[in-house]
PDB file of N, CA and C in Angstrom:
ATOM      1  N   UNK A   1       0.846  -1.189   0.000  1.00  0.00           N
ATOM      2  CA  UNK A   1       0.000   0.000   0.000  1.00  0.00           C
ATOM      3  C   UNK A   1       0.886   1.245   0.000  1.00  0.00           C
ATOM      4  N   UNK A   2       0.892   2.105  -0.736  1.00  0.00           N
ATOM      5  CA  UNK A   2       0.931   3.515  -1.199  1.00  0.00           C
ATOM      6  C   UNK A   2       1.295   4.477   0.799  1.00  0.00           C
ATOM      7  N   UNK A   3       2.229   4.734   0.551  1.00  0.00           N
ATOM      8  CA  UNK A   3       2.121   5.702   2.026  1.00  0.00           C
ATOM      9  C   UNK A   3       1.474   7.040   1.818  1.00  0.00           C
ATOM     10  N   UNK A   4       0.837   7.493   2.814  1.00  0.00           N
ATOM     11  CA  UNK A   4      -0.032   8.714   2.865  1.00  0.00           C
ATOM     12  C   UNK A   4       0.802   9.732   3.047  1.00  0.00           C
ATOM     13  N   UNK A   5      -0.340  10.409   1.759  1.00  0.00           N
ATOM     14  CA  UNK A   5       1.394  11.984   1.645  1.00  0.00           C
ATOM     15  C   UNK A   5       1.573  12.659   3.006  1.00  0.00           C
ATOM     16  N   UNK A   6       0.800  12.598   3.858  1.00  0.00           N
ATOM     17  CA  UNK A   6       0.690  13.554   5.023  1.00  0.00           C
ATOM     18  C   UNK A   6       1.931  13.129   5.762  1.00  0.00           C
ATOM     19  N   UNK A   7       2.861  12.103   5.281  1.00  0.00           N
ATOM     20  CA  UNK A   7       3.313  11.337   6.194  1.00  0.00           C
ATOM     21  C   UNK A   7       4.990  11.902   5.327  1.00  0.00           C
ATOM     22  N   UNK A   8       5.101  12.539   4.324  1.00  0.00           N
ATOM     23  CA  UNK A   8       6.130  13.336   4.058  1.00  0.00           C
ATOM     24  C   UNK A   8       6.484  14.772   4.795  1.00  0.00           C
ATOM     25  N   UNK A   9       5.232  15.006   5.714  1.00  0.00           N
ATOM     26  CA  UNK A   9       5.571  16.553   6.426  1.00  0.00           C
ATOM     27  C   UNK A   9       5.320  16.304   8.015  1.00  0.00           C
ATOM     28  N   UNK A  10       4.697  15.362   8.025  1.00  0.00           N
ATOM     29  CA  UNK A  10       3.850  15.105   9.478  1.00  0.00           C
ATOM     30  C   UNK A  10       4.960  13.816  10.069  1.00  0.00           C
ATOM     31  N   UNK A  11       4.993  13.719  11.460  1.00  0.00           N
ATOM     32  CA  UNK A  11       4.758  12.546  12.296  1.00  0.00           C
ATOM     33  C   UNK A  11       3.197  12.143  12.829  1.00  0.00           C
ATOM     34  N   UNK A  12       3.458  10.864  12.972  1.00  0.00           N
ATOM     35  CA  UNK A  12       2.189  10.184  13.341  1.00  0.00           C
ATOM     36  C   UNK A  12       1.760  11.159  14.875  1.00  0.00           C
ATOM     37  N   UNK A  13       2.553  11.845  15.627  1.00  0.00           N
ATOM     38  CA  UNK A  13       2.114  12.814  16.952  1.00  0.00           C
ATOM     39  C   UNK A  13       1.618  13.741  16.190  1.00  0.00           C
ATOM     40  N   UNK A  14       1.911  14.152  15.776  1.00  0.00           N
ATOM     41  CA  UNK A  14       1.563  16.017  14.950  1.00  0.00           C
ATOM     42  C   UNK A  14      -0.025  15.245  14.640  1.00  0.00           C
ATOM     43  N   UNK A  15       0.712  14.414  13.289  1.00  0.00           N
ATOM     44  CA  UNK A  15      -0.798  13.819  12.672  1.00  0.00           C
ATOM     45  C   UNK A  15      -2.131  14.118  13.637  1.00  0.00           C
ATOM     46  N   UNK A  16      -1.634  13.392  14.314  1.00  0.00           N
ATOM     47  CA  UNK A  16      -2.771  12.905  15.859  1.00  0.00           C
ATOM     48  C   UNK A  16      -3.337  13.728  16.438  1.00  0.00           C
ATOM     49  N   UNK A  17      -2.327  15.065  17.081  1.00  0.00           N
ATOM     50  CA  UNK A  17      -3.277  15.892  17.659  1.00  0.00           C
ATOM     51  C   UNK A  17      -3.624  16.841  16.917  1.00  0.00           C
ATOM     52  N   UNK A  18      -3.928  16.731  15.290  1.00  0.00           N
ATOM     53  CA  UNK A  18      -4.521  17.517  14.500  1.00  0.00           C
ATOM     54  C   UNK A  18      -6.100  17.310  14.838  1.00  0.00           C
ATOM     55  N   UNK A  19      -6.508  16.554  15.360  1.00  0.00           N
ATOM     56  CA  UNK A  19      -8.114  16.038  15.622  1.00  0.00           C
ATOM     57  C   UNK A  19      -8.824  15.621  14.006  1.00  0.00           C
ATOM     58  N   UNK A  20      -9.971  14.910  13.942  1.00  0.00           N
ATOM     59  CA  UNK A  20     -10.418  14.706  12.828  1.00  0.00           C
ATOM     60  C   UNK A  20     -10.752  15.113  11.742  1.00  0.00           C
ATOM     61  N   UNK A  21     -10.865  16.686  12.163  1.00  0.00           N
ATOM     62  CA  UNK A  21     -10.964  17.988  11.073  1.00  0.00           C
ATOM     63  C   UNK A  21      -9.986  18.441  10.386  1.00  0.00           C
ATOM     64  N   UNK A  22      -8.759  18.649  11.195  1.00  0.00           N
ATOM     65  CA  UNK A  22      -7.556  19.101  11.256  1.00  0.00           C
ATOM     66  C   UNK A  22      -6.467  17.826   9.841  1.00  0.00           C
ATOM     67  N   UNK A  23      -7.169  16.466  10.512  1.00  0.00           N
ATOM     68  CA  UNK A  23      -6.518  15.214   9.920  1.00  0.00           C
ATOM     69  C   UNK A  23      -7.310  15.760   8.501  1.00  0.00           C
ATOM     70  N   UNK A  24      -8.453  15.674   8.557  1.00  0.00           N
ATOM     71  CA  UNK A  24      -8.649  15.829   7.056  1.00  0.00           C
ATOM     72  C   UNK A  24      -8.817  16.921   6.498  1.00  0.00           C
ATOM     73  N   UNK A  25      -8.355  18.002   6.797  1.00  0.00           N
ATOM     74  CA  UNK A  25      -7.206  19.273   5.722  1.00  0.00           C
ATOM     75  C   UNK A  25      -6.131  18.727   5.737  1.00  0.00           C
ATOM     76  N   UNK A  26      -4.967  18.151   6.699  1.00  0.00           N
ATOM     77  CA  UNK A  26      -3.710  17.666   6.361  1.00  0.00           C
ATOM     78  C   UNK A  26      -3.979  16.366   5.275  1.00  0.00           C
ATOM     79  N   UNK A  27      -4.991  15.352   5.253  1.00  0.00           N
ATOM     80  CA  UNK A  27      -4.836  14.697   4.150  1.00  0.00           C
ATOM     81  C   UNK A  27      -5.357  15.059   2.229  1.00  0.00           C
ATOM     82  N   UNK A  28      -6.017  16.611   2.738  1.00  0.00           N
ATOM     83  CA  UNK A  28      -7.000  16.796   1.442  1.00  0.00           C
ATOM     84  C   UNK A  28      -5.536  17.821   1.420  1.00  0.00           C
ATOM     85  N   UNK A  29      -4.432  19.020   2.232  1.00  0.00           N
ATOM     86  CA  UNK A  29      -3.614  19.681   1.764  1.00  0.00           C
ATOM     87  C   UNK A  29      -2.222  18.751   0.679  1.00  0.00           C
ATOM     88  N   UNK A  30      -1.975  17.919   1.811  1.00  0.00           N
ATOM     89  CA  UNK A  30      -0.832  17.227   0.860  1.00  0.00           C
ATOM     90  C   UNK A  30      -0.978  16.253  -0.198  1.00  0.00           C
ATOM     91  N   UNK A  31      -2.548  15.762   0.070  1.00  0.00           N
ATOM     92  CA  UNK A  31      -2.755  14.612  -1.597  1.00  0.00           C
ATOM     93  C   UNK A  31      -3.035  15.290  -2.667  1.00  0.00           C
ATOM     94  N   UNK A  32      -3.613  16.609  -2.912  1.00  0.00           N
ATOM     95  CA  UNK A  32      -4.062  17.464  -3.478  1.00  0.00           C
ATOM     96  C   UNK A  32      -3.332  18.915  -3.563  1.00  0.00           C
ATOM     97  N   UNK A  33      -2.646  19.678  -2.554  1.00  0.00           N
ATOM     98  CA  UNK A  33      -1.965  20.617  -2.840  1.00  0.00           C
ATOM     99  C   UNK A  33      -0.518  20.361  -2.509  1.00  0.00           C
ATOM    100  N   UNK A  34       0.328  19.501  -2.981  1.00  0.00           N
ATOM    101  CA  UNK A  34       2.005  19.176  -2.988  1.00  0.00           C
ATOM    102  C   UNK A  34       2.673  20.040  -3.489  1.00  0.00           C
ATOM    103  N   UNK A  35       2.267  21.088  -3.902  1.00  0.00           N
ATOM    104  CA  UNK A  35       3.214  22.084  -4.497  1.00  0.00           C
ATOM    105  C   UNK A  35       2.959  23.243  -3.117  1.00  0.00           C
ATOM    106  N   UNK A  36       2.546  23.711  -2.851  1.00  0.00           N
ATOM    107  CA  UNK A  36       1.858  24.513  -1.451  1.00  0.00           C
ATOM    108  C   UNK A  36       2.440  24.116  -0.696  1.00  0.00           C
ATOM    109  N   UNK A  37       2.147  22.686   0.012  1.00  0.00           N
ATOM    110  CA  UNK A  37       3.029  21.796   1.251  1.00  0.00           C
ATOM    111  C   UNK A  37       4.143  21.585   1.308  1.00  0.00           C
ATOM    112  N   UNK A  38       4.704  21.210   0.047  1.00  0.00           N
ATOM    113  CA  UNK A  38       6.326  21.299  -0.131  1.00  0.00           C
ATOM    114  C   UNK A  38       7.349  22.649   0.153  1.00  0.00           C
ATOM    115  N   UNK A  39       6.672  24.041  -0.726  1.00  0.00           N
ATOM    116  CA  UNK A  39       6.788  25.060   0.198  1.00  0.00           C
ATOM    117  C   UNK A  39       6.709  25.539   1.275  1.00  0.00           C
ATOM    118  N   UNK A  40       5.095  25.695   1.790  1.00  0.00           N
ATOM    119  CA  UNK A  40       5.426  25.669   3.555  1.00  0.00           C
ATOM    120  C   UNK A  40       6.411  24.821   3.680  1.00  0.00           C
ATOM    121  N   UNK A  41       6.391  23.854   3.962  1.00  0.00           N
ATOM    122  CA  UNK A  41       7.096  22.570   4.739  1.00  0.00           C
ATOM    123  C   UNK A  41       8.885  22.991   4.246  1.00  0.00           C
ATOM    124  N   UNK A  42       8.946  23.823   3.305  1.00  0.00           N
ATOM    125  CA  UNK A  42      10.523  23.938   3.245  1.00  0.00           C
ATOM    126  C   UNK A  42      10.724  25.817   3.998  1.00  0.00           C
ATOM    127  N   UNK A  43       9.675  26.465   3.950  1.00  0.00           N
ATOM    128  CA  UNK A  43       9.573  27.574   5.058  1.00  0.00           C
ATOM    129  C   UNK A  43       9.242  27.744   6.128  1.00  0.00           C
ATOM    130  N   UNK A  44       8.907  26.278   6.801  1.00  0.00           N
ATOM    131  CA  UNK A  44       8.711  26.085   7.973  1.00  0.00           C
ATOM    132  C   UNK A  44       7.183  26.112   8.362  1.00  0.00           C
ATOM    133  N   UNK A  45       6.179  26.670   7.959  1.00  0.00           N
ATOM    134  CA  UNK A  45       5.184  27.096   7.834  1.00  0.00           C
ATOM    135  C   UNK A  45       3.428  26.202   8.046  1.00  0.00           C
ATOM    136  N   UNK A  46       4.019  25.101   7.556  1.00  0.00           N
ATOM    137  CA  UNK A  46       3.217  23.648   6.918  1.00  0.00           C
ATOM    138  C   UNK A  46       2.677  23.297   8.619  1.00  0.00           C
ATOM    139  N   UNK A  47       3.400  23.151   9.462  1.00  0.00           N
ATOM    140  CA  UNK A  47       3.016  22.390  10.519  1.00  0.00           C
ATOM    141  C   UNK A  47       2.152  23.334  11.174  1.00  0.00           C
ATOM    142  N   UNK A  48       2.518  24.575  11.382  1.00  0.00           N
ATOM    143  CA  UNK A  48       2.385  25.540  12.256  1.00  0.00           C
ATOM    144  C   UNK A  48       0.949  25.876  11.985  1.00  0.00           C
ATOM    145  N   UNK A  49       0.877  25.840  10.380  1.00  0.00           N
ATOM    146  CA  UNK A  49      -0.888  26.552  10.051  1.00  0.00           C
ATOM    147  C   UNK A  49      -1.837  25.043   9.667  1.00  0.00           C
ATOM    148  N   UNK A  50      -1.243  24.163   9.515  1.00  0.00           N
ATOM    149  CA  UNK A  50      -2.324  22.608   9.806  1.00  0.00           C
ATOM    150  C   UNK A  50      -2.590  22.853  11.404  1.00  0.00           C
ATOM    151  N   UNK A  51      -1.989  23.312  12.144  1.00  0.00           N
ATOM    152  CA  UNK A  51      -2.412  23.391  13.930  1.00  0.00           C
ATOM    153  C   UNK A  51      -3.510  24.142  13.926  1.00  0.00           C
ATOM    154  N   UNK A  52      -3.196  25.683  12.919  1.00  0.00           N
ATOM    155  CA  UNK A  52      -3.965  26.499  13.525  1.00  0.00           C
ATOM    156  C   UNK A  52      -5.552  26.391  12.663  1.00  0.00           C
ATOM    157  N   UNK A  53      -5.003  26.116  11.715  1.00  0.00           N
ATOM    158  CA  UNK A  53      -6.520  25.320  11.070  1.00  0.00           C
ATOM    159  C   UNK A  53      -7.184  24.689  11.464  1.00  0.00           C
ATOM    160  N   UNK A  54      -6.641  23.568  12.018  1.00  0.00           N
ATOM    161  CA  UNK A  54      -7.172  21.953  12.905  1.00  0.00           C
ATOM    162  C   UNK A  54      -7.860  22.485  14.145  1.00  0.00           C
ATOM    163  N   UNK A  55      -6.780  23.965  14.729  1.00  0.00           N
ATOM    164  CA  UNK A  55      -8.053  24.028  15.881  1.00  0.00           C
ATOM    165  C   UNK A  55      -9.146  25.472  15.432  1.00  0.00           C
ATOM    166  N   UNK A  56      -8.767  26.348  14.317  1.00  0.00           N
ATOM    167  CA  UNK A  56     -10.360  26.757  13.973  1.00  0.00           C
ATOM    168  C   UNK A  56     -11.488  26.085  13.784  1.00  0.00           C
ATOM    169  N   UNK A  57     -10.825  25.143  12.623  1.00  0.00           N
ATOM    170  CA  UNK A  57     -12.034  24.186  12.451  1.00  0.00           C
ATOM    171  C   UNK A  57     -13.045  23.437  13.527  1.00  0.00           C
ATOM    172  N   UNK A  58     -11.846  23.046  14.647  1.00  0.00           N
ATOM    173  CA  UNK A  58     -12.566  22.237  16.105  1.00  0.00           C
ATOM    174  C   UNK A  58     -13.158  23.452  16.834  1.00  0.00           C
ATOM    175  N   UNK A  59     -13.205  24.209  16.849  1.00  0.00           N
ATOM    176  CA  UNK A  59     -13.716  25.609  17.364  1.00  0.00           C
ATOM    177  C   UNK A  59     -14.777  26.164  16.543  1.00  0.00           C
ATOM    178  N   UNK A  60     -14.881  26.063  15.645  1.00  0.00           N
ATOM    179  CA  UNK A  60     -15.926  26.069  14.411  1.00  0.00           C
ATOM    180  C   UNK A  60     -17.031  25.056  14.510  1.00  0.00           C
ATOM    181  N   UNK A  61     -16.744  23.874  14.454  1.00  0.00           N
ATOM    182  CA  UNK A  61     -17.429  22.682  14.329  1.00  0.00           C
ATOM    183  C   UNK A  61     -18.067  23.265  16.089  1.00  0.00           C
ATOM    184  N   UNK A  62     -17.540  22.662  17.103  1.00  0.00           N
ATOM    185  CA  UNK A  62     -17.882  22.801  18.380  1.00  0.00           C
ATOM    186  C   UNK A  62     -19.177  23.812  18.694  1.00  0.00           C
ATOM    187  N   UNK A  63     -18.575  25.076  18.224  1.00  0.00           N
ATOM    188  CA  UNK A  63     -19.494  26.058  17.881  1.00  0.00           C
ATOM    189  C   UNK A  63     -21.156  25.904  16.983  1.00  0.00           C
ATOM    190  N   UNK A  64     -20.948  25.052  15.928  1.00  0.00           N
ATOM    191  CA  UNK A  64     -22.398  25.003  15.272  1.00  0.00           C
ATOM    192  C   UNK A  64     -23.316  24.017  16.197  1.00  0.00           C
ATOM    193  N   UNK A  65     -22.408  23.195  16.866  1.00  0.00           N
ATOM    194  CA  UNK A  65     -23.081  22.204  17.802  1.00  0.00           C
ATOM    195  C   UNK A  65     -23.835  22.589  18.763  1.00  0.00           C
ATOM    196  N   UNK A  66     -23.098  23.332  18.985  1.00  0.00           N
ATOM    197  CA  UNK A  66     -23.693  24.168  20.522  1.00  0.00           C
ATOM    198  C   UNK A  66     -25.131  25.140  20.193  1.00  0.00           C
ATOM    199  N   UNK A  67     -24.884  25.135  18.640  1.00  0.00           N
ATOM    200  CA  UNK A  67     -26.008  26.578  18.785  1.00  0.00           C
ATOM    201  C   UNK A  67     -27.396  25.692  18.110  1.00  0.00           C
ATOM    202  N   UNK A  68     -27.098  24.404  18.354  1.00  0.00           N
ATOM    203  CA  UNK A  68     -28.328  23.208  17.852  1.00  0.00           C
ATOM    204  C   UNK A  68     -27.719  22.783  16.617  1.00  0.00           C
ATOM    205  N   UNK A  69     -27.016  22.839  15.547  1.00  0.00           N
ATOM    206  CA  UNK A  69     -26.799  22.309  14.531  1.00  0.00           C
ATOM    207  C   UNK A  69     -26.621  20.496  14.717  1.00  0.00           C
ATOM    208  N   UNK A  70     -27.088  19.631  13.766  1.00  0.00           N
ATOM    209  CA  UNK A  70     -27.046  18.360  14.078  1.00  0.00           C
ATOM    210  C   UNK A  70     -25.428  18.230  13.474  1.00  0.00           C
ATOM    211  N   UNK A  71     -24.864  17.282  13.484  1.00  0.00           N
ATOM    212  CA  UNK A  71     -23.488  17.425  13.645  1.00  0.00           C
ATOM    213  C   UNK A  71     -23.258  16.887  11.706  1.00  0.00           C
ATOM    214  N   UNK A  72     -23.952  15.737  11.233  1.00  0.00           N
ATOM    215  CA  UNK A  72     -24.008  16.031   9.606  1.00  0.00           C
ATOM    216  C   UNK A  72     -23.909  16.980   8.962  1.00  0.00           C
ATOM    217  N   UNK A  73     -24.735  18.387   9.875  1.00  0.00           N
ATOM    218  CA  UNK A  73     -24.675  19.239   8.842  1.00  0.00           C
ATOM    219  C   UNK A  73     -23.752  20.225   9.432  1.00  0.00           C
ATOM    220  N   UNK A  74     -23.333  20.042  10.729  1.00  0.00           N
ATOM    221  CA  UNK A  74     -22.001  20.666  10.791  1.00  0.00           C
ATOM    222  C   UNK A  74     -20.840  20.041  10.217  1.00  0.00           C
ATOM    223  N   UNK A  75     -20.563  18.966   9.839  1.00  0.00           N
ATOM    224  CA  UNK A  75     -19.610  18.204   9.197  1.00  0.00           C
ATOM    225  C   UNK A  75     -19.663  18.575   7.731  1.00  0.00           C
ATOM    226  N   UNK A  76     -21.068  18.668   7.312  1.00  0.00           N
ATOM    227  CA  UNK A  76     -21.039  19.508   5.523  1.00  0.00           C
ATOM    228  C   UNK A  76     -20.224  20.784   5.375  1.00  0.00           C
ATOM    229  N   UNK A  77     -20.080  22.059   6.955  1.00  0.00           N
ATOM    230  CA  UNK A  77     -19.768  23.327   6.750  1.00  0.00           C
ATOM    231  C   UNK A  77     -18.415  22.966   6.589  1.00  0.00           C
ATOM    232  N   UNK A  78     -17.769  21.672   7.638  1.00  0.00           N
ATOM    233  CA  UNK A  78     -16.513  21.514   7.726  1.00  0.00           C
ATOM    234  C   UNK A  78     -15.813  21.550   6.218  1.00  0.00           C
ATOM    235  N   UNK A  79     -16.601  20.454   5.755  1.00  0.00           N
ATOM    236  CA  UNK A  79     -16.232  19.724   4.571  1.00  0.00           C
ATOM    237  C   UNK A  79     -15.733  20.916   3.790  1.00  0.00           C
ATOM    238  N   UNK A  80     -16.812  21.919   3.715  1.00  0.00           N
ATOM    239  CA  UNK A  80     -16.832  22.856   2.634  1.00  0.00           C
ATOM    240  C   UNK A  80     -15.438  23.649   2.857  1.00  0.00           C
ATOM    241  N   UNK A  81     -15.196  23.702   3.994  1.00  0.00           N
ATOM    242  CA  UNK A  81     -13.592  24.548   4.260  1.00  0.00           C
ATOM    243  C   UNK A  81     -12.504  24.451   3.813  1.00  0.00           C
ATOM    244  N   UNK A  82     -12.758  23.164   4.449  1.00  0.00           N
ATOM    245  CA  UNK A  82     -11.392  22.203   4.244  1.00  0.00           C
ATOM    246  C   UNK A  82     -10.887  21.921   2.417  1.00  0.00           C
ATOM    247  N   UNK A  83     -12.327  21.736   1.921  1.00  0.00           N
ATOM    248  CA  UNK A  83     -12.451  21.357   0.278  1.00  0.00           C
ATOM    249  C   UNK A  83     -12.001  22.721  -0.294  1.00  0.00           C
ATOM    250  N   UNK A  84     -12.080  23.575   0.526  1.00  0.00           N
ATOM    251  CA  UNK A  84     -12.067  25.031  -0.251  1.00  0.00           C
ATOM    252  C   UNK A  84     -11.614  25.326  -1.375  1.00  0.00           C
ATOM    253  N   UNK A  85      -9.743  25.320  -1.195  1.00  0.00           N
ATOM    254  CA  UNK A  85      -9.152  25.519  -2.191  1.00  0.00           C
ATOM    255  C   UNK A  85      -8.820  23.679  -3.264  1.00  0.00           C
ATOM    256  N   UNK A  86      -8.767  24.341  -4.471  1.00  0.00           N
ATOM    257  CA  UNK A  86      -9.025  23.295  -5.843  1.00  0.00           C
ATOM    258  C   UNK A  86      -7.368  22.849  -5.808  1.00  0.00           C
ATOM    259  N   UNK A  87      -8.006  21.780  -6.057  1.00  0.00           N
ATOM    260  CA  UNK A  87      -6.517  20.872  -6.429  1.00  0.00           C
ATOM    261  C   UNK A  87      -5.656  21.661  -7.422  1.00  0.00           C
ATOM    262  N   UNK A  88      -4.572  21.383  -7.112  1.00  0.00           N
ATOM    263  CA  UNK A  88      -3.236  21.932  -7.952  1.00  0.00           C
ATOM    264  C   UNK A  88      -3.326  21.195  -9.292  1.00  0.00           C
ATOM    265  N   UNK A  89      -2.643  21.565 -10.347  1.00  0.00           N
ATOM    266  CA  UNK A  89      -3.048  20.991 -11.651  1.00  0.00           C
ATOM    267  C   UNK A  89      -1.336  19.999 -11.327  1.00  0.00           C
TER     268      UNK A  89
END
């Protein structure tokens, strides 16, 4: 099996306490934007803003929950974030 690109910038700790939101921008940034990640990740940059993403998003998500949102359709707003930017050609 194919190793997961996340696993060219990340350790399995970093990975981890990205939380489930966080995990999937780090797997939709590096399978899909490798030209972006390779930069951060050679300016240092890559780890620092998957953190700070991973915890808007958990702060985001947390947030629609609280104000009654069922969590599907807080997981659609996620989705939409994270999906934001279009794959690199």
């Amino acid at each position: 099996m194919a190793q997961k690109p996340w696993k060219k910038y990340l350790t399995e700790e970093q990975y981890g306490q990205l939380g489930p939101d966080g995990r999937m921008l780090a797997d939709y940034w590096t399978e899909f934007l490798p030209k972006m990640c390779a930069r951060m990740h050679s300016e240092g940059t890559l780890i620092p803003t998957l953190q700070q993403k991973a915890e808007e998003l958990l702060d985001w998500h947390a947030d629609m929950l609280r104000q009654g949102m069922r969590e599907y359709e807080a997981l659609d707003f996620i989705k939409e974030e994270v999906y934001a930017l279009p794959p690199e050609e």
